[in-house]
Protein backbone atom coordinates (compact mmCIF):
# COMPACT_ATOMS: atom_id res chain seq x y z
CA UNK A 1 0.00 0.00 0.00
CA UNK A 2 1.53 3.37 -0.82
CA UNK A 3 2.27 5.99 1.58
CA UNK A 4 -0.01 8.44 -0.24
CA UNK A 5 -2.65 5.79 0.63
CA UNK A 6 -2.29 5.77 4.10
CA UNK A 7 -1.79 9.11 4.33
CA UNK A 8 -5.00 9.80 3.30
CA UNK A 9 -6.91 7.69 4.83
CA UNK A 10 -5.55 8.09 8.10
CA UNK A 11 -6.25 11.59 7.29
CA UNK A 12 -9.86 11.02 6.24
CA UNK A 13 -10.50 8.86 9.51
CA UNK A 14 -9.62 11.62 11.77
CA UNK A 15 -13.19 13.01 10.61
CA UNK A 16 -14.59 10.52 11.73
CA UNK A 17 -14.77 11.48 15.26
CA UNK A 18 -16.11 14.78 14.03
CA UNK A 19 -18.82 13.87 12.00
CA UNK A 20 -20.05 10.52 14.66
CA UNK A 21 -19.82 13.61 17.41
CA UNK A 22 -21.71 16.49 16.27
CA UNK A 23 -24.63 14.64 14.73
CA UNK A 24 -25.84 13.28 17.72
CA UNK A 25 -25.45 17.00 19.09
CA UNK A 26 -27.76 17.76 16.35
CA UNK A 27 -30.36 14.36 16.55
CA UNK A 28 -33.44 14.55 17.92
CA UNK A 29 -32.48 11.14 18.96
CA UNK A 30 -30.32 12.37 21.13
CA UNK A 31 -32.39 14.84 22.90
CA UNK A 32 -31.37 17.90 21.62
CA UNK A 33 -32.69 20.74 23.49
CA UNK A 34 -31.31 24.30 23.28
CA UNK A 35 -31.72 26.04 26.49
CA UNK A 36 -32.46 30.00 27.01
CA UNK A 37 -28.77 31.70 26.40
CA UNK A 38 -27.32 29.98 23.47
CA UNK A 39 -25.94 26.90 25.36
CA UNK A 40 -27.34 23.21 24.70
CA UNK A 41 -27.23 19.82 26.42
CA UNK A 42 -28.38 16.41 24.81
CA UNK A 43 -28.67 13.08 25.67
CA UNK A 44 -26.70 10.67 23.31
CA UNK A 45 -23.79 9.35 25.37
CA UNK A 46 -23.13 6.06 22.89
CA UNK A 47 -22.53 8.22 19.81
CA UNK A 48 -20.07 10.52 22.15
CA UNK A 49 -18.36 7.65 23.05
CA UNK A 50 -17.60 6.15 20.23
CA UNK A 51 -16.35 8.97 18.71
CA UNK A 52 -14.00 9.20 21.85
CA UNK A 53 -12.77 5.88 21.44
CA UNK A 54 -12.00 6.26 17.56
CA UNK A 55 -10.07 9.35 18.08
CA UNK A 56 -8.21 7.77 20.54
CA UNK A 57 -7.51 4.70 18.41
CA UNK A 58 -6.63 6.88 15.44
CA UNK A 59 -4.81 9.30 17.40
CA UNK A 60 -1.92 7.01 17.73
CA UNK A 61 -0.59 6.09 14.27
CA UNK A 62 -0.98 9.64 13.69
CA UNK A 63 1.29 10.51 16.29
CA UNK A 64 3.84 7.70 15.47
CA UNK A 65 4.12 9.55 11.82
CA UNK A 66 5.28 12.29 13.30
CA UNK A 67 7.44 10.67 15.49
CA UNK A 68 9.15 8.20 13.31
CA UNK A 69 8.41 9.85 9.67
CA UNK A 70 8.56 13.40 10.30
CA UNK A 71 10.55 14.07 7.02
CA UNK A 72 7.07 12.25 5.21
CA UNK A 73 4.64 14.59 7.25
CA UNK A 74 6.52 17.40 6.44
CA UNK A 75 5.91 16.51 2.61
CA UNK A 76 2.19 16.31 3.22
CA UNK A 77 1.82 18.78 4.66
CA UNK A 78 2.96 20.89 1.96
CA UNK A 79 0.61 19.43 -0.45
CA UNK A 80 -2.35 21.60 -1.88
CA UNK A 81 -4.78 18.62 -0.65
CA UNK A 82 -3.43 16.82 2.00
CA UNK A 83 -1.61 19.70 3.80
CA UNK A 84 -5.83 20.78 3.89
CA UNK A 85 -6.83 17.41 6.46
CA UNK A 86 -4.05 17.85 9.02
CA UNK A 87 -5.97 20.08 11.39
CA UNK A 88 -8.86 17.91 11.48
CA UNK A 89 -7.01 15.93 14.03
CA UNK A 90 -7.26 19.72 16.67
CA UNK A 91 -10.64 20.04 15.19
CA UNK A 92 -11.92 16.58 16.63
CA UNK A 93 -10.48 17.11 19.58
CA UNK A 94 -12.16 20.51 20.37
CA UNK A 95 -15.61 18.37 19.48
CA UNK A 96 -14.97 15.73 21.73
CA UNK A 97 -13.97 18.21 24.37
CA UNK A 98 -17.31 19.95 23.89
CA UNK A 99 -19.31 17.05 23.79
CA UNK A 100 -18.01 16.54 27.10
CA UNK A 101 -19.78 19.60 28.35
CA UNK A 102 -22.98 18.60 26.44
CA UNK A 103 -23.44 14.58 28.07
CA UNK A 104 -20.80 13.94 30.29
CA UNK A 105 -22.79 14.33 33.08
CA UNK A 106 -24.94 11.90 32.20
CA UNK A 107 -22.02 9.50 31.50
CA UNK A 108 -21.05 10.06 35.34
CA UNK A 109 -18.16 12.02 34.35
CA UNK A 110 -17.34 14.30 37.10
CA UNK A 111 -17.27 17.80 36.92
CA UNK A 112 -13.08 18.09 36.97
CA UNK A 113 -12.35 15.53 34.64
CA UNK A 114 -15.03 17.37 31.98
CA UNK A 115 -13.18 20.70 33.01
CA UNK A 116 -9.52 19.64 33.10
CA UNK A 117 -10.02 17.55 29.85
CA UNK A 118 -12.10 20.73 28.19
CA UNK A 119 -8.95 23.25 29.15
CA UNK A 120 -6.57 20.62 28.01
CA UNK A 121 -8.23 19.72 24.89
CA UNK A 122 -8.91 23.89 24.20
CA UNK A 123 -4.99 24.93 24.68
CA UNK A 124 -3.89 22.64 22.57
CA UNK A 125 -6.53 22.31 20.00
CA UNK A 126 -6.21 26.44 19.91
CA UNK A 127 -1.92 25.91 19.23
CA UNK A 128 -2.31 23.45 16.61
CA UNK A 129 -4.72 25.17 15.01
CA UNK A 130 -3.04 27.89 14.42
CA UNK A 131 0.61 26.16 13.24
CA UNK A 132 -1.58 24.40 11.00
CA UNK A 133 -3.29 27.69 10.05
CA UNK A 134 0.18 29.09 9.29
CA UNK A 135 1.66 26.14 7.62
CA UNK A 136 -1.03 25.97 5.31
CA UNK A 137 -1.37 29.32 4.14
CA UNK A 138 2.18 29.76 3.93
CA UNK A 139 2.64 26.80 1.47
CA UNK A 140 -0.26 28.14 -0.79
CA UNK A 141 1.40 31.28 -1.12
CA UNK A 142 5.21 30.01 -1.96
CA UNK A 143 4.11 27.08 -4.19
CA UNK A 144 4.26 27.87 -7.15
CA UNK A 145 3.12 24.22 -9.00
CA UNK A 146 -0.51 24.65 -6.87
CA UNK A 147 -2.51 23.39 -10.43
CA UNK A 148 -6.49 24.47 -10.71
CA UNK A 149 -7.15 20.69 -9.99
CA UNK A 150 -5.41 21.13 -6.35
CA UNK A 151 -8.32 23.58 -5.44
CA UNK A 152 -11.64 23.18 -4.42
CA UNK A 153 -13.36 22.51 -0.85
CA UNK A 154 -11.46 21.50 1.02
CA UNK A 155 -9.51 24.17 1.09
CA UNK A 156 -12.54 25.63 3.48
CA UNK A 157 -11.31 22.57 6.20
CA UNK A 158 -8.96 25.53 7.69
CA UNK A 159 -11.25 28.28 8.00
CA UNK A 160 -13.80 26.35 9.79
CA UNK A 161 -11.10 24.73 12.04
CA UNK A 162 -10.34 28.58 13.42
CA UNK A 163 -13.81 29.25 13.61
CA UNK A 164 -14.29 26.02 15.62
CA UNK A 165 -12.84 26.92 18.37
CA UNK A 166 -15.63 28.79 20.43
CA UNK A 167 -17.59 25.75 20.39
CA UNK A 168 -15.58 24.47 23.31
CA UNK A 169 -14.64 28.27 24.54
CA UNK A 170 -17.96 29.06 25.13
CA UNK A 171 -18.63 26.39 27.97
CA UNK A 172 -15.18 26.88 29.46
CA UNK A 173 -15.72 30.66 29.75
CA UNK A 174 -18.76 29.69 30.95
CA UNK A 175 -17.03 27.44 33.51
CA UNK A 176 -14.52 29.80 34.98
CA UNK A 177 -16.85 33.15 34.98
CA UNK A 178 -17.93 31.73 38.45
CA UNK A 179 -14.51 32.08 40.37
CA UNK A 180 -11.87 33.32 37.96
CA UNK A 181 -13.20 35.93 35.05
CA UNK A 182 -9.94 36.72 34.04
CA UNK A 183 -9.22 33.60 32.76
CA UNK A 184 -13.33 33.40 31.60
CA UNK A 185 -12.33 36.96 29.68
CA UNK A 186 -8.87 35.88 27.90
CA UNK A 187 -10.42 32.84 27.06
CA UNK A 188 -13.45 34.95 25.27
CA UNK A 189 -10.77 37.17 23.81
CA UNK A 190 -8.96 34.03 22.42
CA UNK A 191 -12.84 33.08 21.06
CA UNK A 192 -12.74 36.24 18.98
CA UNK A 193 -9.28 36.34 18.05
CA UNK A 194 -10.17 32.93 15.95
CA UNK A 195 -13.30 33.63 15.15
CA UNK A 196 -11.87 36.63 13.03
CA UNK A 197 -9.16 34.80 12.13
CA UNK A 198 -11.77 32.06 10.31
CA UNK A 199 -14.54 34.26 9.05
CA UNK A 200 -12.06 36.30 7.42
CA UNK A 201 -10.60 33.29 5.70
CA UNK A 202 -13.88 31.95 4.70
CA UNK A 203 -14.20 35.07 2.41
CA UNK A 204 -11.03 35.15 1.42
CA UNK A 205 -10.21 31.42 0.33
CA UNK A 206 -13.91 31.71 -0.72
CA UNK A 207 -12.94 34.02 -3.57
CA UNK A 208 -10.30 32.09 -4.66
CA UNK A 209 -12.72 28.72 -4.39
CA UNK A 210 -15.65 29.94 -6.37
CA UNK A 211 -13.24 31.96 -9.09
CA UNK A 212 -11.62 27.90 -9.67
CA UNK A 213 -15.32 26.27 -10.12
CA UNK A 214 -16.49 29.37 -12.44
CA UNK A 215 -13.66 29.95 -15.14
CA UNK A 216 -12.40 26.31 -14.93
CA UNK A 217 -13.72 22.49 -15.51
CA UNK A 218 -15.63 21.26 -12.09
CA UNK A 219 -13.07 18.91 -10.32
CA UNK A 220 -13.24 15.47 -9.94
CA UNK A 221 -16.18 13.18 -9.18
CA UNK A 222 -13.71 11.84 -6.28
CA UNK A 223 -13.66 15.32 -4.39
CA UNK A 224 -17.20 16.13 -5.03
CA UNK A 225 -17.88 15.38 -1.22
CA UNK A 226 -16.09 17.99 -0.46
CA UNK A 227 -18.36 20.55 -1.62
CA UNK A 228 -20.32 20.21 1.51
CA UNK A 229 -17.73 21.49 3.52
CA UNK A 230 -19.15 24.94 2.92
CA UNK A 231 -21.76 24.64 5.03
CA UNK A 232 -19.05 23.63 7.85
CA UNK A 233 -18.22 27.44 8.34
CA UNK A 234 -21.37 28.77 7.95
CA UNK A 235 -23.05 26.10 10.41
CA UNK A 236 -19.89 26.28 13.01
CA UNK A 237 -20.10 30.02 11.97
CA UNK A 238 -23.31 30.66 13.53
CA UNK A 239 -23.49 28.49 16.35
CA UNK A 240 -19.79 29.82 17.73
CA UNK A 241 -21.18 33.72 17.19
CA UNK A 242 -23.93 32.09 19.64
CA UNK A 243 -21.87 30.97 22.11
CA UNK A 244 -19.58 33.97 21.70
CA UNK A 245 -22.56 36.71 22.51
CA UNK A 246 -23.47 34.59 25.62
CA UNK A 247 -19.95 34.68 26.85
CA UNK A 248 -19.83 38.77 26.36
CA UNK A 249 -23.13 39.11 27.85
CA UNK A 250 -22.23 36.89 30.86
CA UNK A 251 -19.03 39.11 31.32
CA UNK A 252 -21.06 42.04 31.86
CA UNK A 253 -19.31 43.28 27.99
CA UNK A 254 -22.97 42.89 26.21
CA UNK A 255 -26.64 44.09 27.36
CA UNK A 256 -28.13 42.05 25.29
CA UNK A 257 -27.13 39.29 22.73
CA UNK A 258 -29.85 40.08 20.07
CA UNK A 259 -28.03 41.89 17.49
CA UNK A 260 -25.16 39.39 17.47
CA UNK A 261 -27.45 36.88 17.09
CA UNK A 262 -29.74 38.31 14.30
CA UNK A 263 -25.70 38.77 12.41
CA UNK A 264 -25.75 35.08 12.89
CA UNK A 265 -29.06 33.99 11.73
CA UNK A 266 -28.33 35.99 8.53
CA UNK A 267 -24.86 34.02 8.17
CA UNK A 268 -27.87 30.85 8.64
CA UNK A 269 -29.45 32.35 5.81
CA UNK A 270 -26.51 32.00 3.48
CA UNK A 271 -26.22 28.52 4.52
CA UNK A 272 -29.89 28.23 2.65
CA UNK A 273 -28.09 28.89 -0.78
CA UNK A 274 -25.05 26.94 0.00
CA UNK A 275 -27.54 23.91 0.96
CA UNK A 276 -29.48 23.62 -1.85
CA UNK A 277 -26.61 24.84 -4.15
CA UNK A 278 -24.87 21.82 -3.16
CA UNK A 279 -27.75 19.64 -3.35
CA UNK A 280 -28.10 20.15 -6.84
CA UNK A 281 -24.36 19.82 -7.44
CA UNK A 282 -24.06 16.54 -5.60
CA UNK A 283 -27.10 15.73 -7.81
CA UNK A 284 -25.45 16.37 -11.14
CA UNK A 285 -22.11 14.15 -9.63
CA UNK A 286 -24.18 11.10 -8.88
CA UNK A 287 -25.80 11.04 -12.24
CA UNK A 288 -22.51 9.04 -12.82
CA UNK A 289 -20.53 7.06 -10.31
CA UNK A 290 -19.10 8.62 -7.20
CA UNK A 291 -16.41 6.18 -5.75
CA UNK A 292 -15.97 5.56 -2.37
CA UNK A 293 -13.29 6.52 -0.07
CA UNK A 294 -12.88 8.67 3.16
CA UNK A 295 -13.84 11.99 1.73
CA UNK A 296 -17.42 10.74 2.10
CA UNK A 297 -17.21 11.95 5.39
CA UNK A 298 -17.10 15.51 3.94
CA UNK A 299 -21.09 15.20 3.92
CA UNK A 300 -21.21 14.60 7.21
CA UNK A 301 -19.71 16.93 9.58
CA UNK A 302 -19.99 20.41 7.88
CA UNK A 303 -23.73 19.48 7.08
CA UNK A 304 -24.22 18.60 10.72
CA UNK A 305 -22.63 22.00 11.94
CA UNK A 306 -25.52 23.68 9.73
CA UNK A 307 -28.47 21.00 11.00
CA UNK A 308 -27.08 22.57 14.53
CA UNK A 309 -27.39 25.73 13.77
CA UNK A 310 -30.87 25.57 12.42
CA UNK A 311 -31.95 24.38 15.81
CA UNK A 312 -30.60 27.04 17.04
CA UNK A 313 -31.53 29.78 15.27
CA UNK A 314 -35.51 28.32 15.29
CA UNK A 315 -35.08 28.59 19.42
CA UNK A 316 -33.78 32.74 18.82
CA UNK A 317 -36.77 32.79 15.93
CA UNK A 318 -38.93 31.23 18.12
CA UNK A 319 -40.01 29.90 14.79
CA UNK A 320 -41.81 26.50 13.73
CA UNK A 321 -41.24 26.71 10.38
CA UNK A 322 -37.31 26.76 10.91
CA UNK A 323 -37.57 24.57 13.46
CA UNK A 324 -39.58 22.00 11.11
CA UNK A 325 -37.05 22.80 8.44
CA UNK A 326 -34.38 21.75 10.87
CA UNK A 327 -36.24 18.60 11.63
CA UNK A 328 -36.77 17.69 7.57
CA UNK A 329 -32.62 18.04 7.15
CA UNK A 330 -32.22 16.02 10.56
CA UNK A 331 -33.85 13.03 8.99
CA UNK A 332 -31.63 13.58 5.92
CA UNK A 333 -28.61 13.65 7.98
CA UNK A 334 -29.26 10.98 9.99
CA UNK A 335 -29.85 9.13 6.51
CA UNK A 336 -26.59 10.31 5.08
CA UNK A 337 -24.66 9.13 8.05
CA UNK A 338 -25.72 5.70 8.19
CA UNK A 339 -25.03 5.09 4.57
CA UNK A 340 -21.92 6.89 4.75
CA UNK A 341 -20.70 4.73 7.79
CA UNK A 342 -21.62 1.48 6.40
CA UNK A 343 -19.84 2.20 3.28
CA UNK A 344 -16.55 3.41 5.47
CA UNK A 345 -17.41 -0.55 7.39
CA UNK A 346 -17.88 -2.53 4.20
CA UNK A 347 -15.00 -0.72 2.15
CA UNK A 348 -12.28 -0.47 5.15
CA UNK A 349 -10.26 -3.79 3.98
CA UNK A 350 -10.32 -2.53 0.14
CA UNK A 351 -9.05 0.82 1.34
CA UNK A 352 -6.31 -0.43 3.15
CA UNK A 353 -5.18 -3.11 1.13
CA UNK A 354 -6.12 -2.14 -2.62
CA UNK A 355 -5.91 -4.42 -5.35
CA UNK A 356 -2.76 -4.16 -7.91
CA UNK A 357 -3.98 -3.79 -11.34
C-alpha cells in the first residue's frame, strides 16, 4: 500500500470522530434541546463515546508519523490537498472536548475531569490550530506548481477549524466566569481572536474557491464530497457567534445578545443557498458514479454544523417553520450518516489493502 494511501486515509479517519460527534449534538435522537442563552445539552452518550474511542484509536498512528516519519509529514503537509486534512485531528479534539460539556454528566463524568479535559483539549486544540493555520497558508502562497485541480473545498477545512474553536470556549468561559473571570475573559478574547481569524478566511479562500469552479472544468467526481464542507463554516459560523454573545453578555461586555445573534441567523441564511446549491451539485455528480473513499465523510460533519445551527436559530426565531425545516434536514442527515458509515465498514479492507492492477 503506498504511503499516499495511508496518508489519506488516516487523514480522512480523523473526521470521523467529528462527524459521529456532532450529529448526535444535532439528533433529535439524542435529545437535543437548546436552552435559554445559546448553550445546549443532549442526551446521546453512545454516539459521544464512540467517537471518543475512535479518536483515541486513530490518534496514535498519527502521532507515530510524526514521530518516526517526520521528514514524510513534512511533505504532506505541503501538499495543496493533503496539507488541507491535518488540522482535522485539533478540530476533533475541540468536538470531543465539547461534547463533554454537552453529556458527560450523564455519562457520570465528574465535573473536573469534563473541566480539566475541556482546558486541556482547548490549549492545545487552539496551538495546533493555528501552526496548521500558518503552515497551510504559507505553502499556498510560496508554491508555485498549486494546479487548478489542487483547489476546491477543502480548502474551506482551515477556515472552519479557526472558527471552531468557540464551540468548546464558550462552555469553558462559561465554567470559569464563576470564580476566575480573568481567565473566563482571555479565554473569550482568544474566542474572537479565531473567530476573526476564520470568518475572514472563509471570504477570502472563498474568492479564490468559487473563481476555480467558475472559469475552470468542475473537479473530480472523487472530491465532489467535499463541496459540503461549505456549510461547515457557515453552520460552526453561527453556532460559535452564539456561544460567543453569551460569553460577552455573561461578562457584563454585552446588554443584550440580540443583534449578534440576528448577524448570525443571517450568516444561517446563506447557509440556505449553499444547501441547496450543493444539493443540486451533488445531484449532477451522482448522475454518474461517485467512488468511495474517506472523503465521504465531507457530507457529514460540515452538514451537521448547519443541522445545529438551524436548531438554534428556530429557538432565537422562536419559529416553527425553521424549526420543522431543521427537523426535515435532521432526517436527511441521519440518513446520510448511516449510509456513509456502512460504506466506510464494508469498504475499510479494500481501502487499506487495494488491489494491484
Amino acid at each position: 500500500m503506498s504511503r499516499k494511501s495511508i496518508m489519506a486515509i488516516l487523514l480522512g479517519m480523523l473526521d470521523l470522530p467529528c462527524g459521529i460527534g456532532l450529529v448526535p449534538v444535532s439528533h433529535k435522537g439524542g435529545r437535543f434541546v437548546c436552552r435559554e442563552g445559546g448553550h445546549f445539552r443532549c442526551r446521546g452518550g453512545g454516539s459521544i463515546r464512540d467517537g471518543l474511542h475512535l479518536f483515541v484509536i486513530l490518534i496514535f498512528p498519527w502521532l507515530a508519523r510524526w514521530i518516526w516519519h517526520f521528514d514524510k509529514v513534512a511533505e504532506d503537509m505541503k501538499h495543496p490537498l493533503l496539507g488541507n486534512f491535518f488540522v482535522t485531528m485539533p478540530v476533533g479534539m475541540l468536538v470531543l472536548g465539547a461534547n463533554l460539556y454537552l453529556i458527560g454528566p450523564s455519562m457520570s463524568f465528574s465535573p473536573d475531569f469534563i473541566n480539566i479535559a475541556g482546558l486541556v483539549s482547548f490549549i492545545f486544540g487552539l496551538v495546533l490550530i493555528l501552526f496548521f493555520t500558518i503552515v497551510v497558508m504559507y505553502n499556498a502562497y510560496v508554491r508555485e506548481d498549486i494546479s487548478i485541480d489542487h483547489i476546491n473545498f477543502s480548502w474551506f477545512i482551515t477556515p472552519v477549524a479557526n472558527i471552531i474553536i468557540p464551540i468548546l470556549g464558550s462552555p469553558l468561559s462559561a465554567h470559569y466566569l464563576n470564580f476566575d473571570p480573568v481567565t473566563a475573559m482571555t479565554i473569550t478574547i482568544i474566542d474572537m481572536v479565531f473567530y476573526g481569524i476564520g470568518f475572514m478566511l472563509f471570504i477570502y479562500v472563498g474568492a479564490v474557491v468559487f473563481d476555480r469552479l467558475i472559469n475552470h472544468k468542475l473537479p473530480h467526481a472523487q472530491v465532489s464530497p467535499t463541496f459540503w464542507i461549505i456549510l461547515g463554516p457557515i453552520g460552526i459560523g453561527v453556532v460559535s457567534l452564539f456561544g460567543i454573545a453569551t460569553s460577552l453578555q455573561s461578562l457584563g461586555l454585552l446588554a443584550d445578545v440580540g443583534s449578534l445573534k440576528v448577524l448570525g441567523t443571517i450568516l444561517w441564511g446563506f447557509g440556505f443557498w449553499a444547501f441547496l446549491q450543493t444539493v443540486v451539485l451533488t445531484i449532477r455528480y451522482l448522475k454518474d458514479e461517485v467512488p468511495f473513499s474517506m472523503t465521504w465523510w465531507a457530507y457529514i460533519f460540515p452538514f451537521a454544523a448547519y443541522v445545529l445551527s438551524t436548531f438554534m436559530v428556530s429557538v432565537f426565531l422562536k419559529s416553527q417553520i425553521v424549526y420543522w425545516y431543521g427537523v426535515g434536514l435532521l432526517i436527511l442527515l441521519a440518513v446520510m450518516w448511516l449510509i456513509v458509515l456502512i460504506r466506510s465498514l464494508f469498504s475499510l479492507e479494500q481501502l487499506l489493502f487495494p488491489v494491484k492492477k
